[in-house]
PDB file of N, CA and C in Angstrom:
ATOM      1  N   UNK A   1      77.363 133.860  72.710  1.00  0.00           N
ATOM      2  CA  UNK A   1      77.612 134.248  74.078  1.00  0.00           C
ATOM      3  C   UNK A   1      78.171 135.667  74.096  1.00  0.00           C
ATOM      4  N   UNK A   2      77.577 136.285  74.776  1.00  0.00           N
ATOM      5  CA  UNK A   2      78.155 137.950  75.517  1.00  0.00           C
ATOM      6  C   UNK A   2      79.739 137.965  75.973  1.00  0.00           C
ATOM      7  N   UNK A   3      80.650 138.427  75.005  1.00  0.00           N
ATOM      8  CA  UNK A   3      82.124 138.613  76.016  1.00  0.00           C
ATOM      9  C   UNK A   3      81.795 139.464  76.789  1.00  0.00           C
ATOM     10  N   UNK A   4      82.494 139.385  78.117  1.00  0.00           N
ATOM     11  CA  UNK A   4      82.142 140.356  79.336  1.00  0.00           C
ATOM     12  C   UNK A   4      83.796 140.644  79.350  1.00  0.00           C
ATOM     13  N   UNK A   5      84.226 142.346  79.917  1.00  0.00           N
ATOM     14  CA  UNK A   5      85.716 142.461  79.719  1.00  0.00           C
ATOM     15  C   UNK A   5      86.226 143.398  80.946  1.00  0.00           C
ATOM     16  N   UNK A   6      86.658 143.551  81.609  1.00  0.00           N
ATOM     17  CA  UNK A   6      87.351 143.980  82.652  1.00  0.00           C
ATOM     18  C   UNK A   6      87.684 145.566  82.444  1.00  0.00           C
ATOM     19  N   UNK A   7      87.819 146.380  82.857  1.00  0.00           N
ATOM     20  CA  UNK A   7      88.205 147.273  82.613  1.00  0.00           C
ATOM     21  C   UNK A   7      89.808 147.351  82.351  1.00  0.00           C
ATOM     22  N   UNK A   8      90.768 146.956  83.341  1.00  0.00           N
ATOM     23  CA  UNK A   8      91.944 146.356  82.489  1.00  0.00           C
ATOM     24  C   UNK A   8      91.978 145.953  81.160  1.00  0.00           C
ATOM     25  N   UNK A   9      91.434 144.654  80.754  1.00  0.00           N
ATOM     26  CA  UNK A   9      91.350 143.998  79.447  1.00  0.00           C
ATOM     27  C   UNK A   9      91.332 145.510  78.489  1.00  0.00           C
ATOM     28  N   UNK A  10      89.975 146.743  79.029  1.00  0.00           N
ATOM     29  CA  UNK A  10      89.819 147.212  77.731  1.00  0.00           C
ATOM     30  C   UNK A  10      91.378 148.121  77.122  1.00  0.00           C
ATOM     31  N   UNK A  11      91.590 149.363  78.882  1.00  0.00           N
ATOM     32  CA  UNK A  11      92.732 149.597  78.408  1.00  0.00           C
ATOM     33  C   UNK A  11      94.252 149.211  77.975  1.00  0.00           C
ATOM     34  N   UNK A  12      94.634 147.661  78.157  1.00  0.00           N
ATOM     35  CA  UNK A  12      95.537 146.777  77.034  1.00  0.00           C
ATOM     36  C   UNK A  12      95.233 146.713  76.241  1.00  0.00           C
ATOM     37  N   UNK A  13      94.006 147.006  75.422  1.00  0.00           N
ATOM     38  CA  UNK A  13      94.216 146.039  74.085  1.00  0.00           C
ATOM     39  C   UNK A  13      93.834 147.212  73.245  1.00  0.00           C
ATOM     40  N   UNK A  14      94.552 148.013  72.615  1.00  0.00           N
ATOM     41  CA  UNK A  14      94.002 148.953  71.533  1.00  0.00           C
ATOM     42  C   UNK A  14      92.591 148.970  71.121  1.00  0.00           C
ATOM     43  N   UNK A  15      92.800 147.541  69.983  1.00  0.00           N
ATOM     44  CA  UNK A  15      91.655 147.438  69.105  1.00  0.00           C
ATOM     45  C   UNK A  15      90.812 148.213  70.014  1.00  0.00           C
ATOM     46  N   UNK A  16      90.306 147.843  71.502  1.00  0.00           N
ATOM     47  CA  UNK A  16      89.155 148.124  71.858  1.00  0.00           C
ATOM     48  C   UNK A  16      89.177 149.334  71.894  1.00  0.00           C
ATOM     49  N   UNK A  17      89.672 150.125  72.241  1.00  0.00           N
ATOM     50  CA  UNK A  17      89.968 151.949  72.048  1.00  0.00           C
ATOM     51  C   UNK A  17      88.666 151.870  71.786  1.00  0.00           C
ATOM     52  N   UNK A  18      88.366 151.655  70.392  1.00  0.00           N
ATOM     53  CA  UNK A  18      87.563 152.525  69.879  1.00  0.00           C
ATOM     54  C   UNK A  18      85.861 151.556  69.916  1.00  0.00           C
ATOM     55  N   UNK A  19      85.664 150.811  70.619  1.00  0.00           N
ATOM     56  CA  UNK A  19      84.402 150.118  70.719  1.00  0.00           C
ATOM     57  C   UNK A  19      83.733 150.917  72.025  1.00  0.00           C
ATOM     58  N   UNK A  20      82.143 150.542  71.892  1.00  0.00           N
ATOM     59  CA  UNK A  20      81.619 151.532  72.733  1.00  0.00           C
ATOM     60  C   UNK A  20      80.737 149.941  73.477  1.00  0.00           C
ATOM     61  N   UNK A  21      80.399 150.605  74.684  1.00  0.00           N
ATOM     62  CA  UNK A  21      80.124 149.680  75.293  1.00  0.00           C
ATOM     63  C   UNK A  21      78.564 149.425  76.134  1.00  0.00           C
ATOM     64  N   UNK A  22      78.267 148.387  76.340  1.00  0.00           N
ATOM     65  CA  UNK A  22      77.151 149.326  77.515  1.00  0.00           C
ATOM     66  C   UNK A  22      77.163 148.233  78.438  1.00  0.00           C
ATOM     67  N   UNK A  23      77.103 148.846  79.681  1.00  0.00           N
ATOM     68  CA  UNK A  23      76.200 147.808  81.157  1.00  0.00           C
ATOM     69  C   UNK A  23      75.265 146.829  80.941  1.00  0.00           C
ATOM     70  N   UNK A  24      75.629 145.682  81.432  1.00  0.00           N
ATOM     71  CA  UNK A  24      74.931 144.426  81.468  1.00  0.00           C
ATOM     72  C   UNK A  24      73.471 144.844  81.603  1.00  0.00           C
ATOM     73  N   UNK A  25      73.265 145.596  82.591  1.00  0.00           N
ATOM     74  CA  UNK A  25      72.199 145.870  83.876  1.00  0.00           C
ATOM     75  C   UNK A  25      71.213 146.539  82.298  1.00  0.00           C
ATOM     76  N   UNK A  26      71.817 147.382  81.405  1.00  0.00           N
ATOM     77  CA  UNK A  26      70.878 148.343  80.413  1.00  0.00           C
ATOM     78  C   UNK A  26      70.681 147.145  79.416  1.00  0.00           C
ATOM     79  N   UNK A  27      71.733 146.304  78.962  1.00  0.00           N
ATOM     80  CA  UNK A  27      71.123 145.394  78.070  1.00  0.00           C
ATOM     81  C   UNK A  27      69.771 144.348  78.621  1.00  0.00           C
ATOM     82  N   UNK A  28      69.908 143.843  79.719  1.00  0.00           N
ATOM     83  CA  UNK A  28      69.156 143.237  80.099  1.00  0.00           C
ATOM     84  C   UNK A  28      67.775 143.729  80.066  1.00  0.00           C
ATOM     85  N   UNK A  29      67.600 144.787  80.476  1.00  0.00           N
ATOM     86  CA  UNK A  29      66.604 145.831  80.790  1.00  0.00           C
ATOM     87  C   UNK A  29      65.813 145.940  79.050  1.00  0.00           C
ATOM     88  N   UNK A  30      66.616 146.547  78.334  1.00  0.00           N
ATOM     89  CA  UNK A  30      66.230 146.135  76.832  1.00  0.00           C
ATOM     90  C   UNK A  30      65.522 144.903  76.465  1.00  0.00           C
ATOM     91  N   UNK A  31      66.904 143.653  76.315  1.00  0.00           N
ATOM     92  CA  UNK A  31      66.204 142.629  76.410  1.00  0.00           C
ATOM     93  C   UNK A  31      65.070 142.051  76.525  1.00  0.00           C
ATOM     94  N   UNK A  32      64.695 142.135  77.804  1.00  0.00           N
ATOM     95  CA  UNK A  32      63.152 142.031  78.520  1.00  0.00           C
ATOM     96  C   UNK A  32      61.858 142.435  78.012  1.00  0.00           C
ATOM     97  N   UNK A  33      62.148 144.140  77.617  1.00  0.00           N
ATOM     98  CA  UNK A  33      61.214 145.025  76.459  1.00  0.00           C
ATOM     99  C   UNK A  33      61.202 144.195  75.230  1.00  0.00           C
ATOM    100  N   UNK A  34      61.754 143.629  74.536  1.00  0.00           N
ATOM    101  CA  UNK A  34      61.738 143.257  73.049  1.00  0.00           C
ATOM    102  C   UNK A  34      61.236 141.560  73.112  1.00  0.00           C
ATOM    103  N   UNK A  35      61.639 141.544  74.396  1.00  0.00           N
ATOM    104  CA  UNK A  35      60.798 139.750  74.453  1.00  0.00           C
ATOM    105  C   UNK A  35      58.841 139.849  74.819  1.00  0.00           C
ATOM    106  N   UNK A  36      58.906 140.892  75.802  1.00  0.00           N
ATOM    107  CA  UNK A  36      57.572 141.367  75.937  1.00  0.00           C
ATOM    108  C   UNK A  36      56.862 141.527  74.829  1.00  0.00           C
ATOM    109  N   UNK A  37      57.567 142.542  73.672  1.00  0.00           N
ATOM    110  CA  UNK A  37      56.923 142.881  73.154  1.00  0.00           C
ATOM    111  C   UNK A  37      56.713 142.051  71.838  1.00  0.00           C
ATOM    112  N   UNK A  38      57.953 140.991  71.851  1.00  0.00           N
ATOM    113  CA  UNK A  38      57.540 139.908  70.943  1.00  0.00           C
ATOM    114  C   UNK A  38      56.613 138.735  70.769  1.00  0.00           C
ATOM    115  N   UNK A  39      56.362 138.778  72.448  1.00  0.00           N
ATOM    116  CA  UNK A  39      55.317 137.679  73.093  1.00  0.00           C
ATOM    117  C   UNK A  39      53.866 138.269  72.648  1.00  0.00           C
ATOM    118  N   UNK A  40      53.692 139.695  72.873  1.00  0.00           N
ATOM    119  CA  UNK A  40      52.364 140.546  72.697  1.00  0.00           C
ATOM    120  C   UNK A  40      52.002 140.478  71.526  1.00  0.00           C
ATOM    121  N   UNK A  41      53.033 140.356  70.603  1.00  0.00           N
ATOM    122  CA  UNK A  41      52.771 140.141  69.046  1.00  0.00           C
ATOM    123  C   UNK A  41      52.821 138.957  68.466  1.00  0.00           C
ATOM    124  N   UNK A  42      52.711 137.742  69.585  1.00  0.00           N
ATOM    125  CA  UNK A  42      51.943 136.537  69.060  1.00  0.00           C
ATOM    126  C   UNK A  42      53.522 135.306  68.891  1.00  0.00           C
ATOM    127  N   UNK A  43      54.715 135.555  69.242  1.00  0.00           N
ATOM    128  CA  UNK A  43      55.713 134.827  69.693  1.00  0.00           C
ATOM    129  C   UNK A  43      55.458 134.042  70.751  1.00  0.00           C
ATOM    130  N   UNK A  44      55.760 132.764  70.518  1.00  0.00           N
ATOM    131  CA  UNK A  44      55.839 131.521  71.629  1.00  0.00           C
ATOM    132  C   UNK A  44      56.806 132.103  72.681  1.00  0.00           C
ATOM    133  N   UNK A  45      55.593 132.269  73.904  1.00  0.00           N
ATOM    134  CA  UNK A  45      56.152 132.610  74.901  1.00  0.00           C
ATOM    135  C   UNK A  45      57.582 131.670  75.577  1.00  0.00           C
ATOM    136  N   UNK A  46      57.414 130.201  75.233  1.00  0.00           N
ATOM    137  CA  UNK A  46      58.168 129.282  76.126  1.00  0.00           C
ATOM    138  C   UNK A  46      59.697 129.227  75.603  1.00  0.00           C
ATOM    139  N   UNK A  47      59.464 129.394  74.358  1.00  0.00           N
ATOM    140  CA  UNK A  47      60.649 128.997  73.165  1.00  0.00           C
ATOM    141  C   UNK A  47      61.391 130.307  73.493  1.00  0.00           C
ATOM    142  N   UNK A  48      61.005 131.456  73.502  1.00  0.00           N
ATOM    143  CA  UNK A  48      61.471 132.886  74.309  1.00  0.00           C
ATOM    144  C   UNK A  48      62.533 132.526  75.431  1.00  0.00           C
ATOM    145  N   UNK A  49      61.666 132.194  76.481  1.00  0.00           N
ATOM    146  CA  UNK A  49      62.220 132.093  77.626  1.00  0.00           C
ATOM    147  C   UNK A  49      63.229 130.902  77.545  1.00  0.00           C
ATOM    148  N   UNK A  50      63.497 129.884  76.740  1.00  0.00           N
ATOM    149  CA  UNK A  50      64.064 129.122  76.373  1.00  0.00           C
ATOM    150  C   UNK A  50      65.554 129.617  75.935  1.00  0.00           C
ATOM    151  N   UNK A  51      65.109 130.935  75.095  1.00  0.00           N
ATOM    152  CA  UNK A  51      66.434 130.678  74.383  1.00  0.00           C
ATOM    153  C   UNK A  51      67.343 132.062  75.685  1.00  0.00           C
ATOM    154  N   UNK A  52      66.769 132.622  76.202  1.00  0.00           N
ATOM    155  CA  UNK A  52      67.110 133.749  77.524  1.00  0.00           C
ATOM    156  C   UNK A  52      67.732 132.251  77.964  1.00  0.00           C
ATOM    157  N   UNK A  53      67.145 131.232  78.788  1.00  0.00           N
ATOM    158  CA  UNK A  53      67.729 130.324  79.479  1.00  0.00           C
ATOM    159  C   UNK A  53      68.953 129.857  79.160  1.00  0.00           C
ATOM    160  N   UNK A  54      69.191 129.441  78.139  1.00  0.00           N
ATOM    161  CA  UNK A  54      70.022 129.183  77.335  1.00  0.00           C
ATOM    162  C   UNK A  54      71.417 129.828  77.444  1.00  0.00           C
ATOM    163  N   UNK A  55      71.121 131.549  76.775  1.00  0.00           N
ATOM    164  CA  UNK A  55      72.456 132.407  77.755  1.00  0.00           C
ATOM    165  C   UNK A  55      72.736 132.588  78.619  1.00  0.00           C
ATOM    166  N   UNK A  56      71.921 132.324  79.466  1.00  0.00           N
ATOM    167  CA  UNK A  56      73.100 132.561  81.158  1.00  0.00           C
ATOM    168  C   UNK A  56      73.265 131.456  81.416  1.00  0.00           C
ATOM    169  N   UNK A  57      73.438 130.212  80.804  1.00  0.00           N
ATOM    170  CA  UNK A  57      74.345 128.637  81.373  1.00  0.00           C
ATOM    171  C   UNK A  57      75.680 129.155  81.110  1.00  0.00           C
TER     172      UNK A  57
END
């Protein structure tokens, strides 16, 4: 599962200082590209969408 973190959360907690981060909205966007392009190259489309389903419960 994806930790999602507050902007508060980041500036309390040191450790995170130094982690870099990115927007839900750009991972998703990625995401999508690499399932496409795994489906085009002969990946079970259903089992795909299966395991996407899966992370956002």
């Amino acid at each position: 599962m994806i930790r999602q973190y507050k902007l508060r959360e980041i500036n309390r907690a040191p450790e995170l200082h130094k982690e870099v981060f990115v927007l839900a909205a750009d991972f998703r966007e990625l995401l999508e590209k690499v399932i496409i392009t795994a489906i085009e190259a002969g990946a079970d489309k259903d089992e795909l969408k299966g395991l996407i389903s899966d992370e956002e419960d």
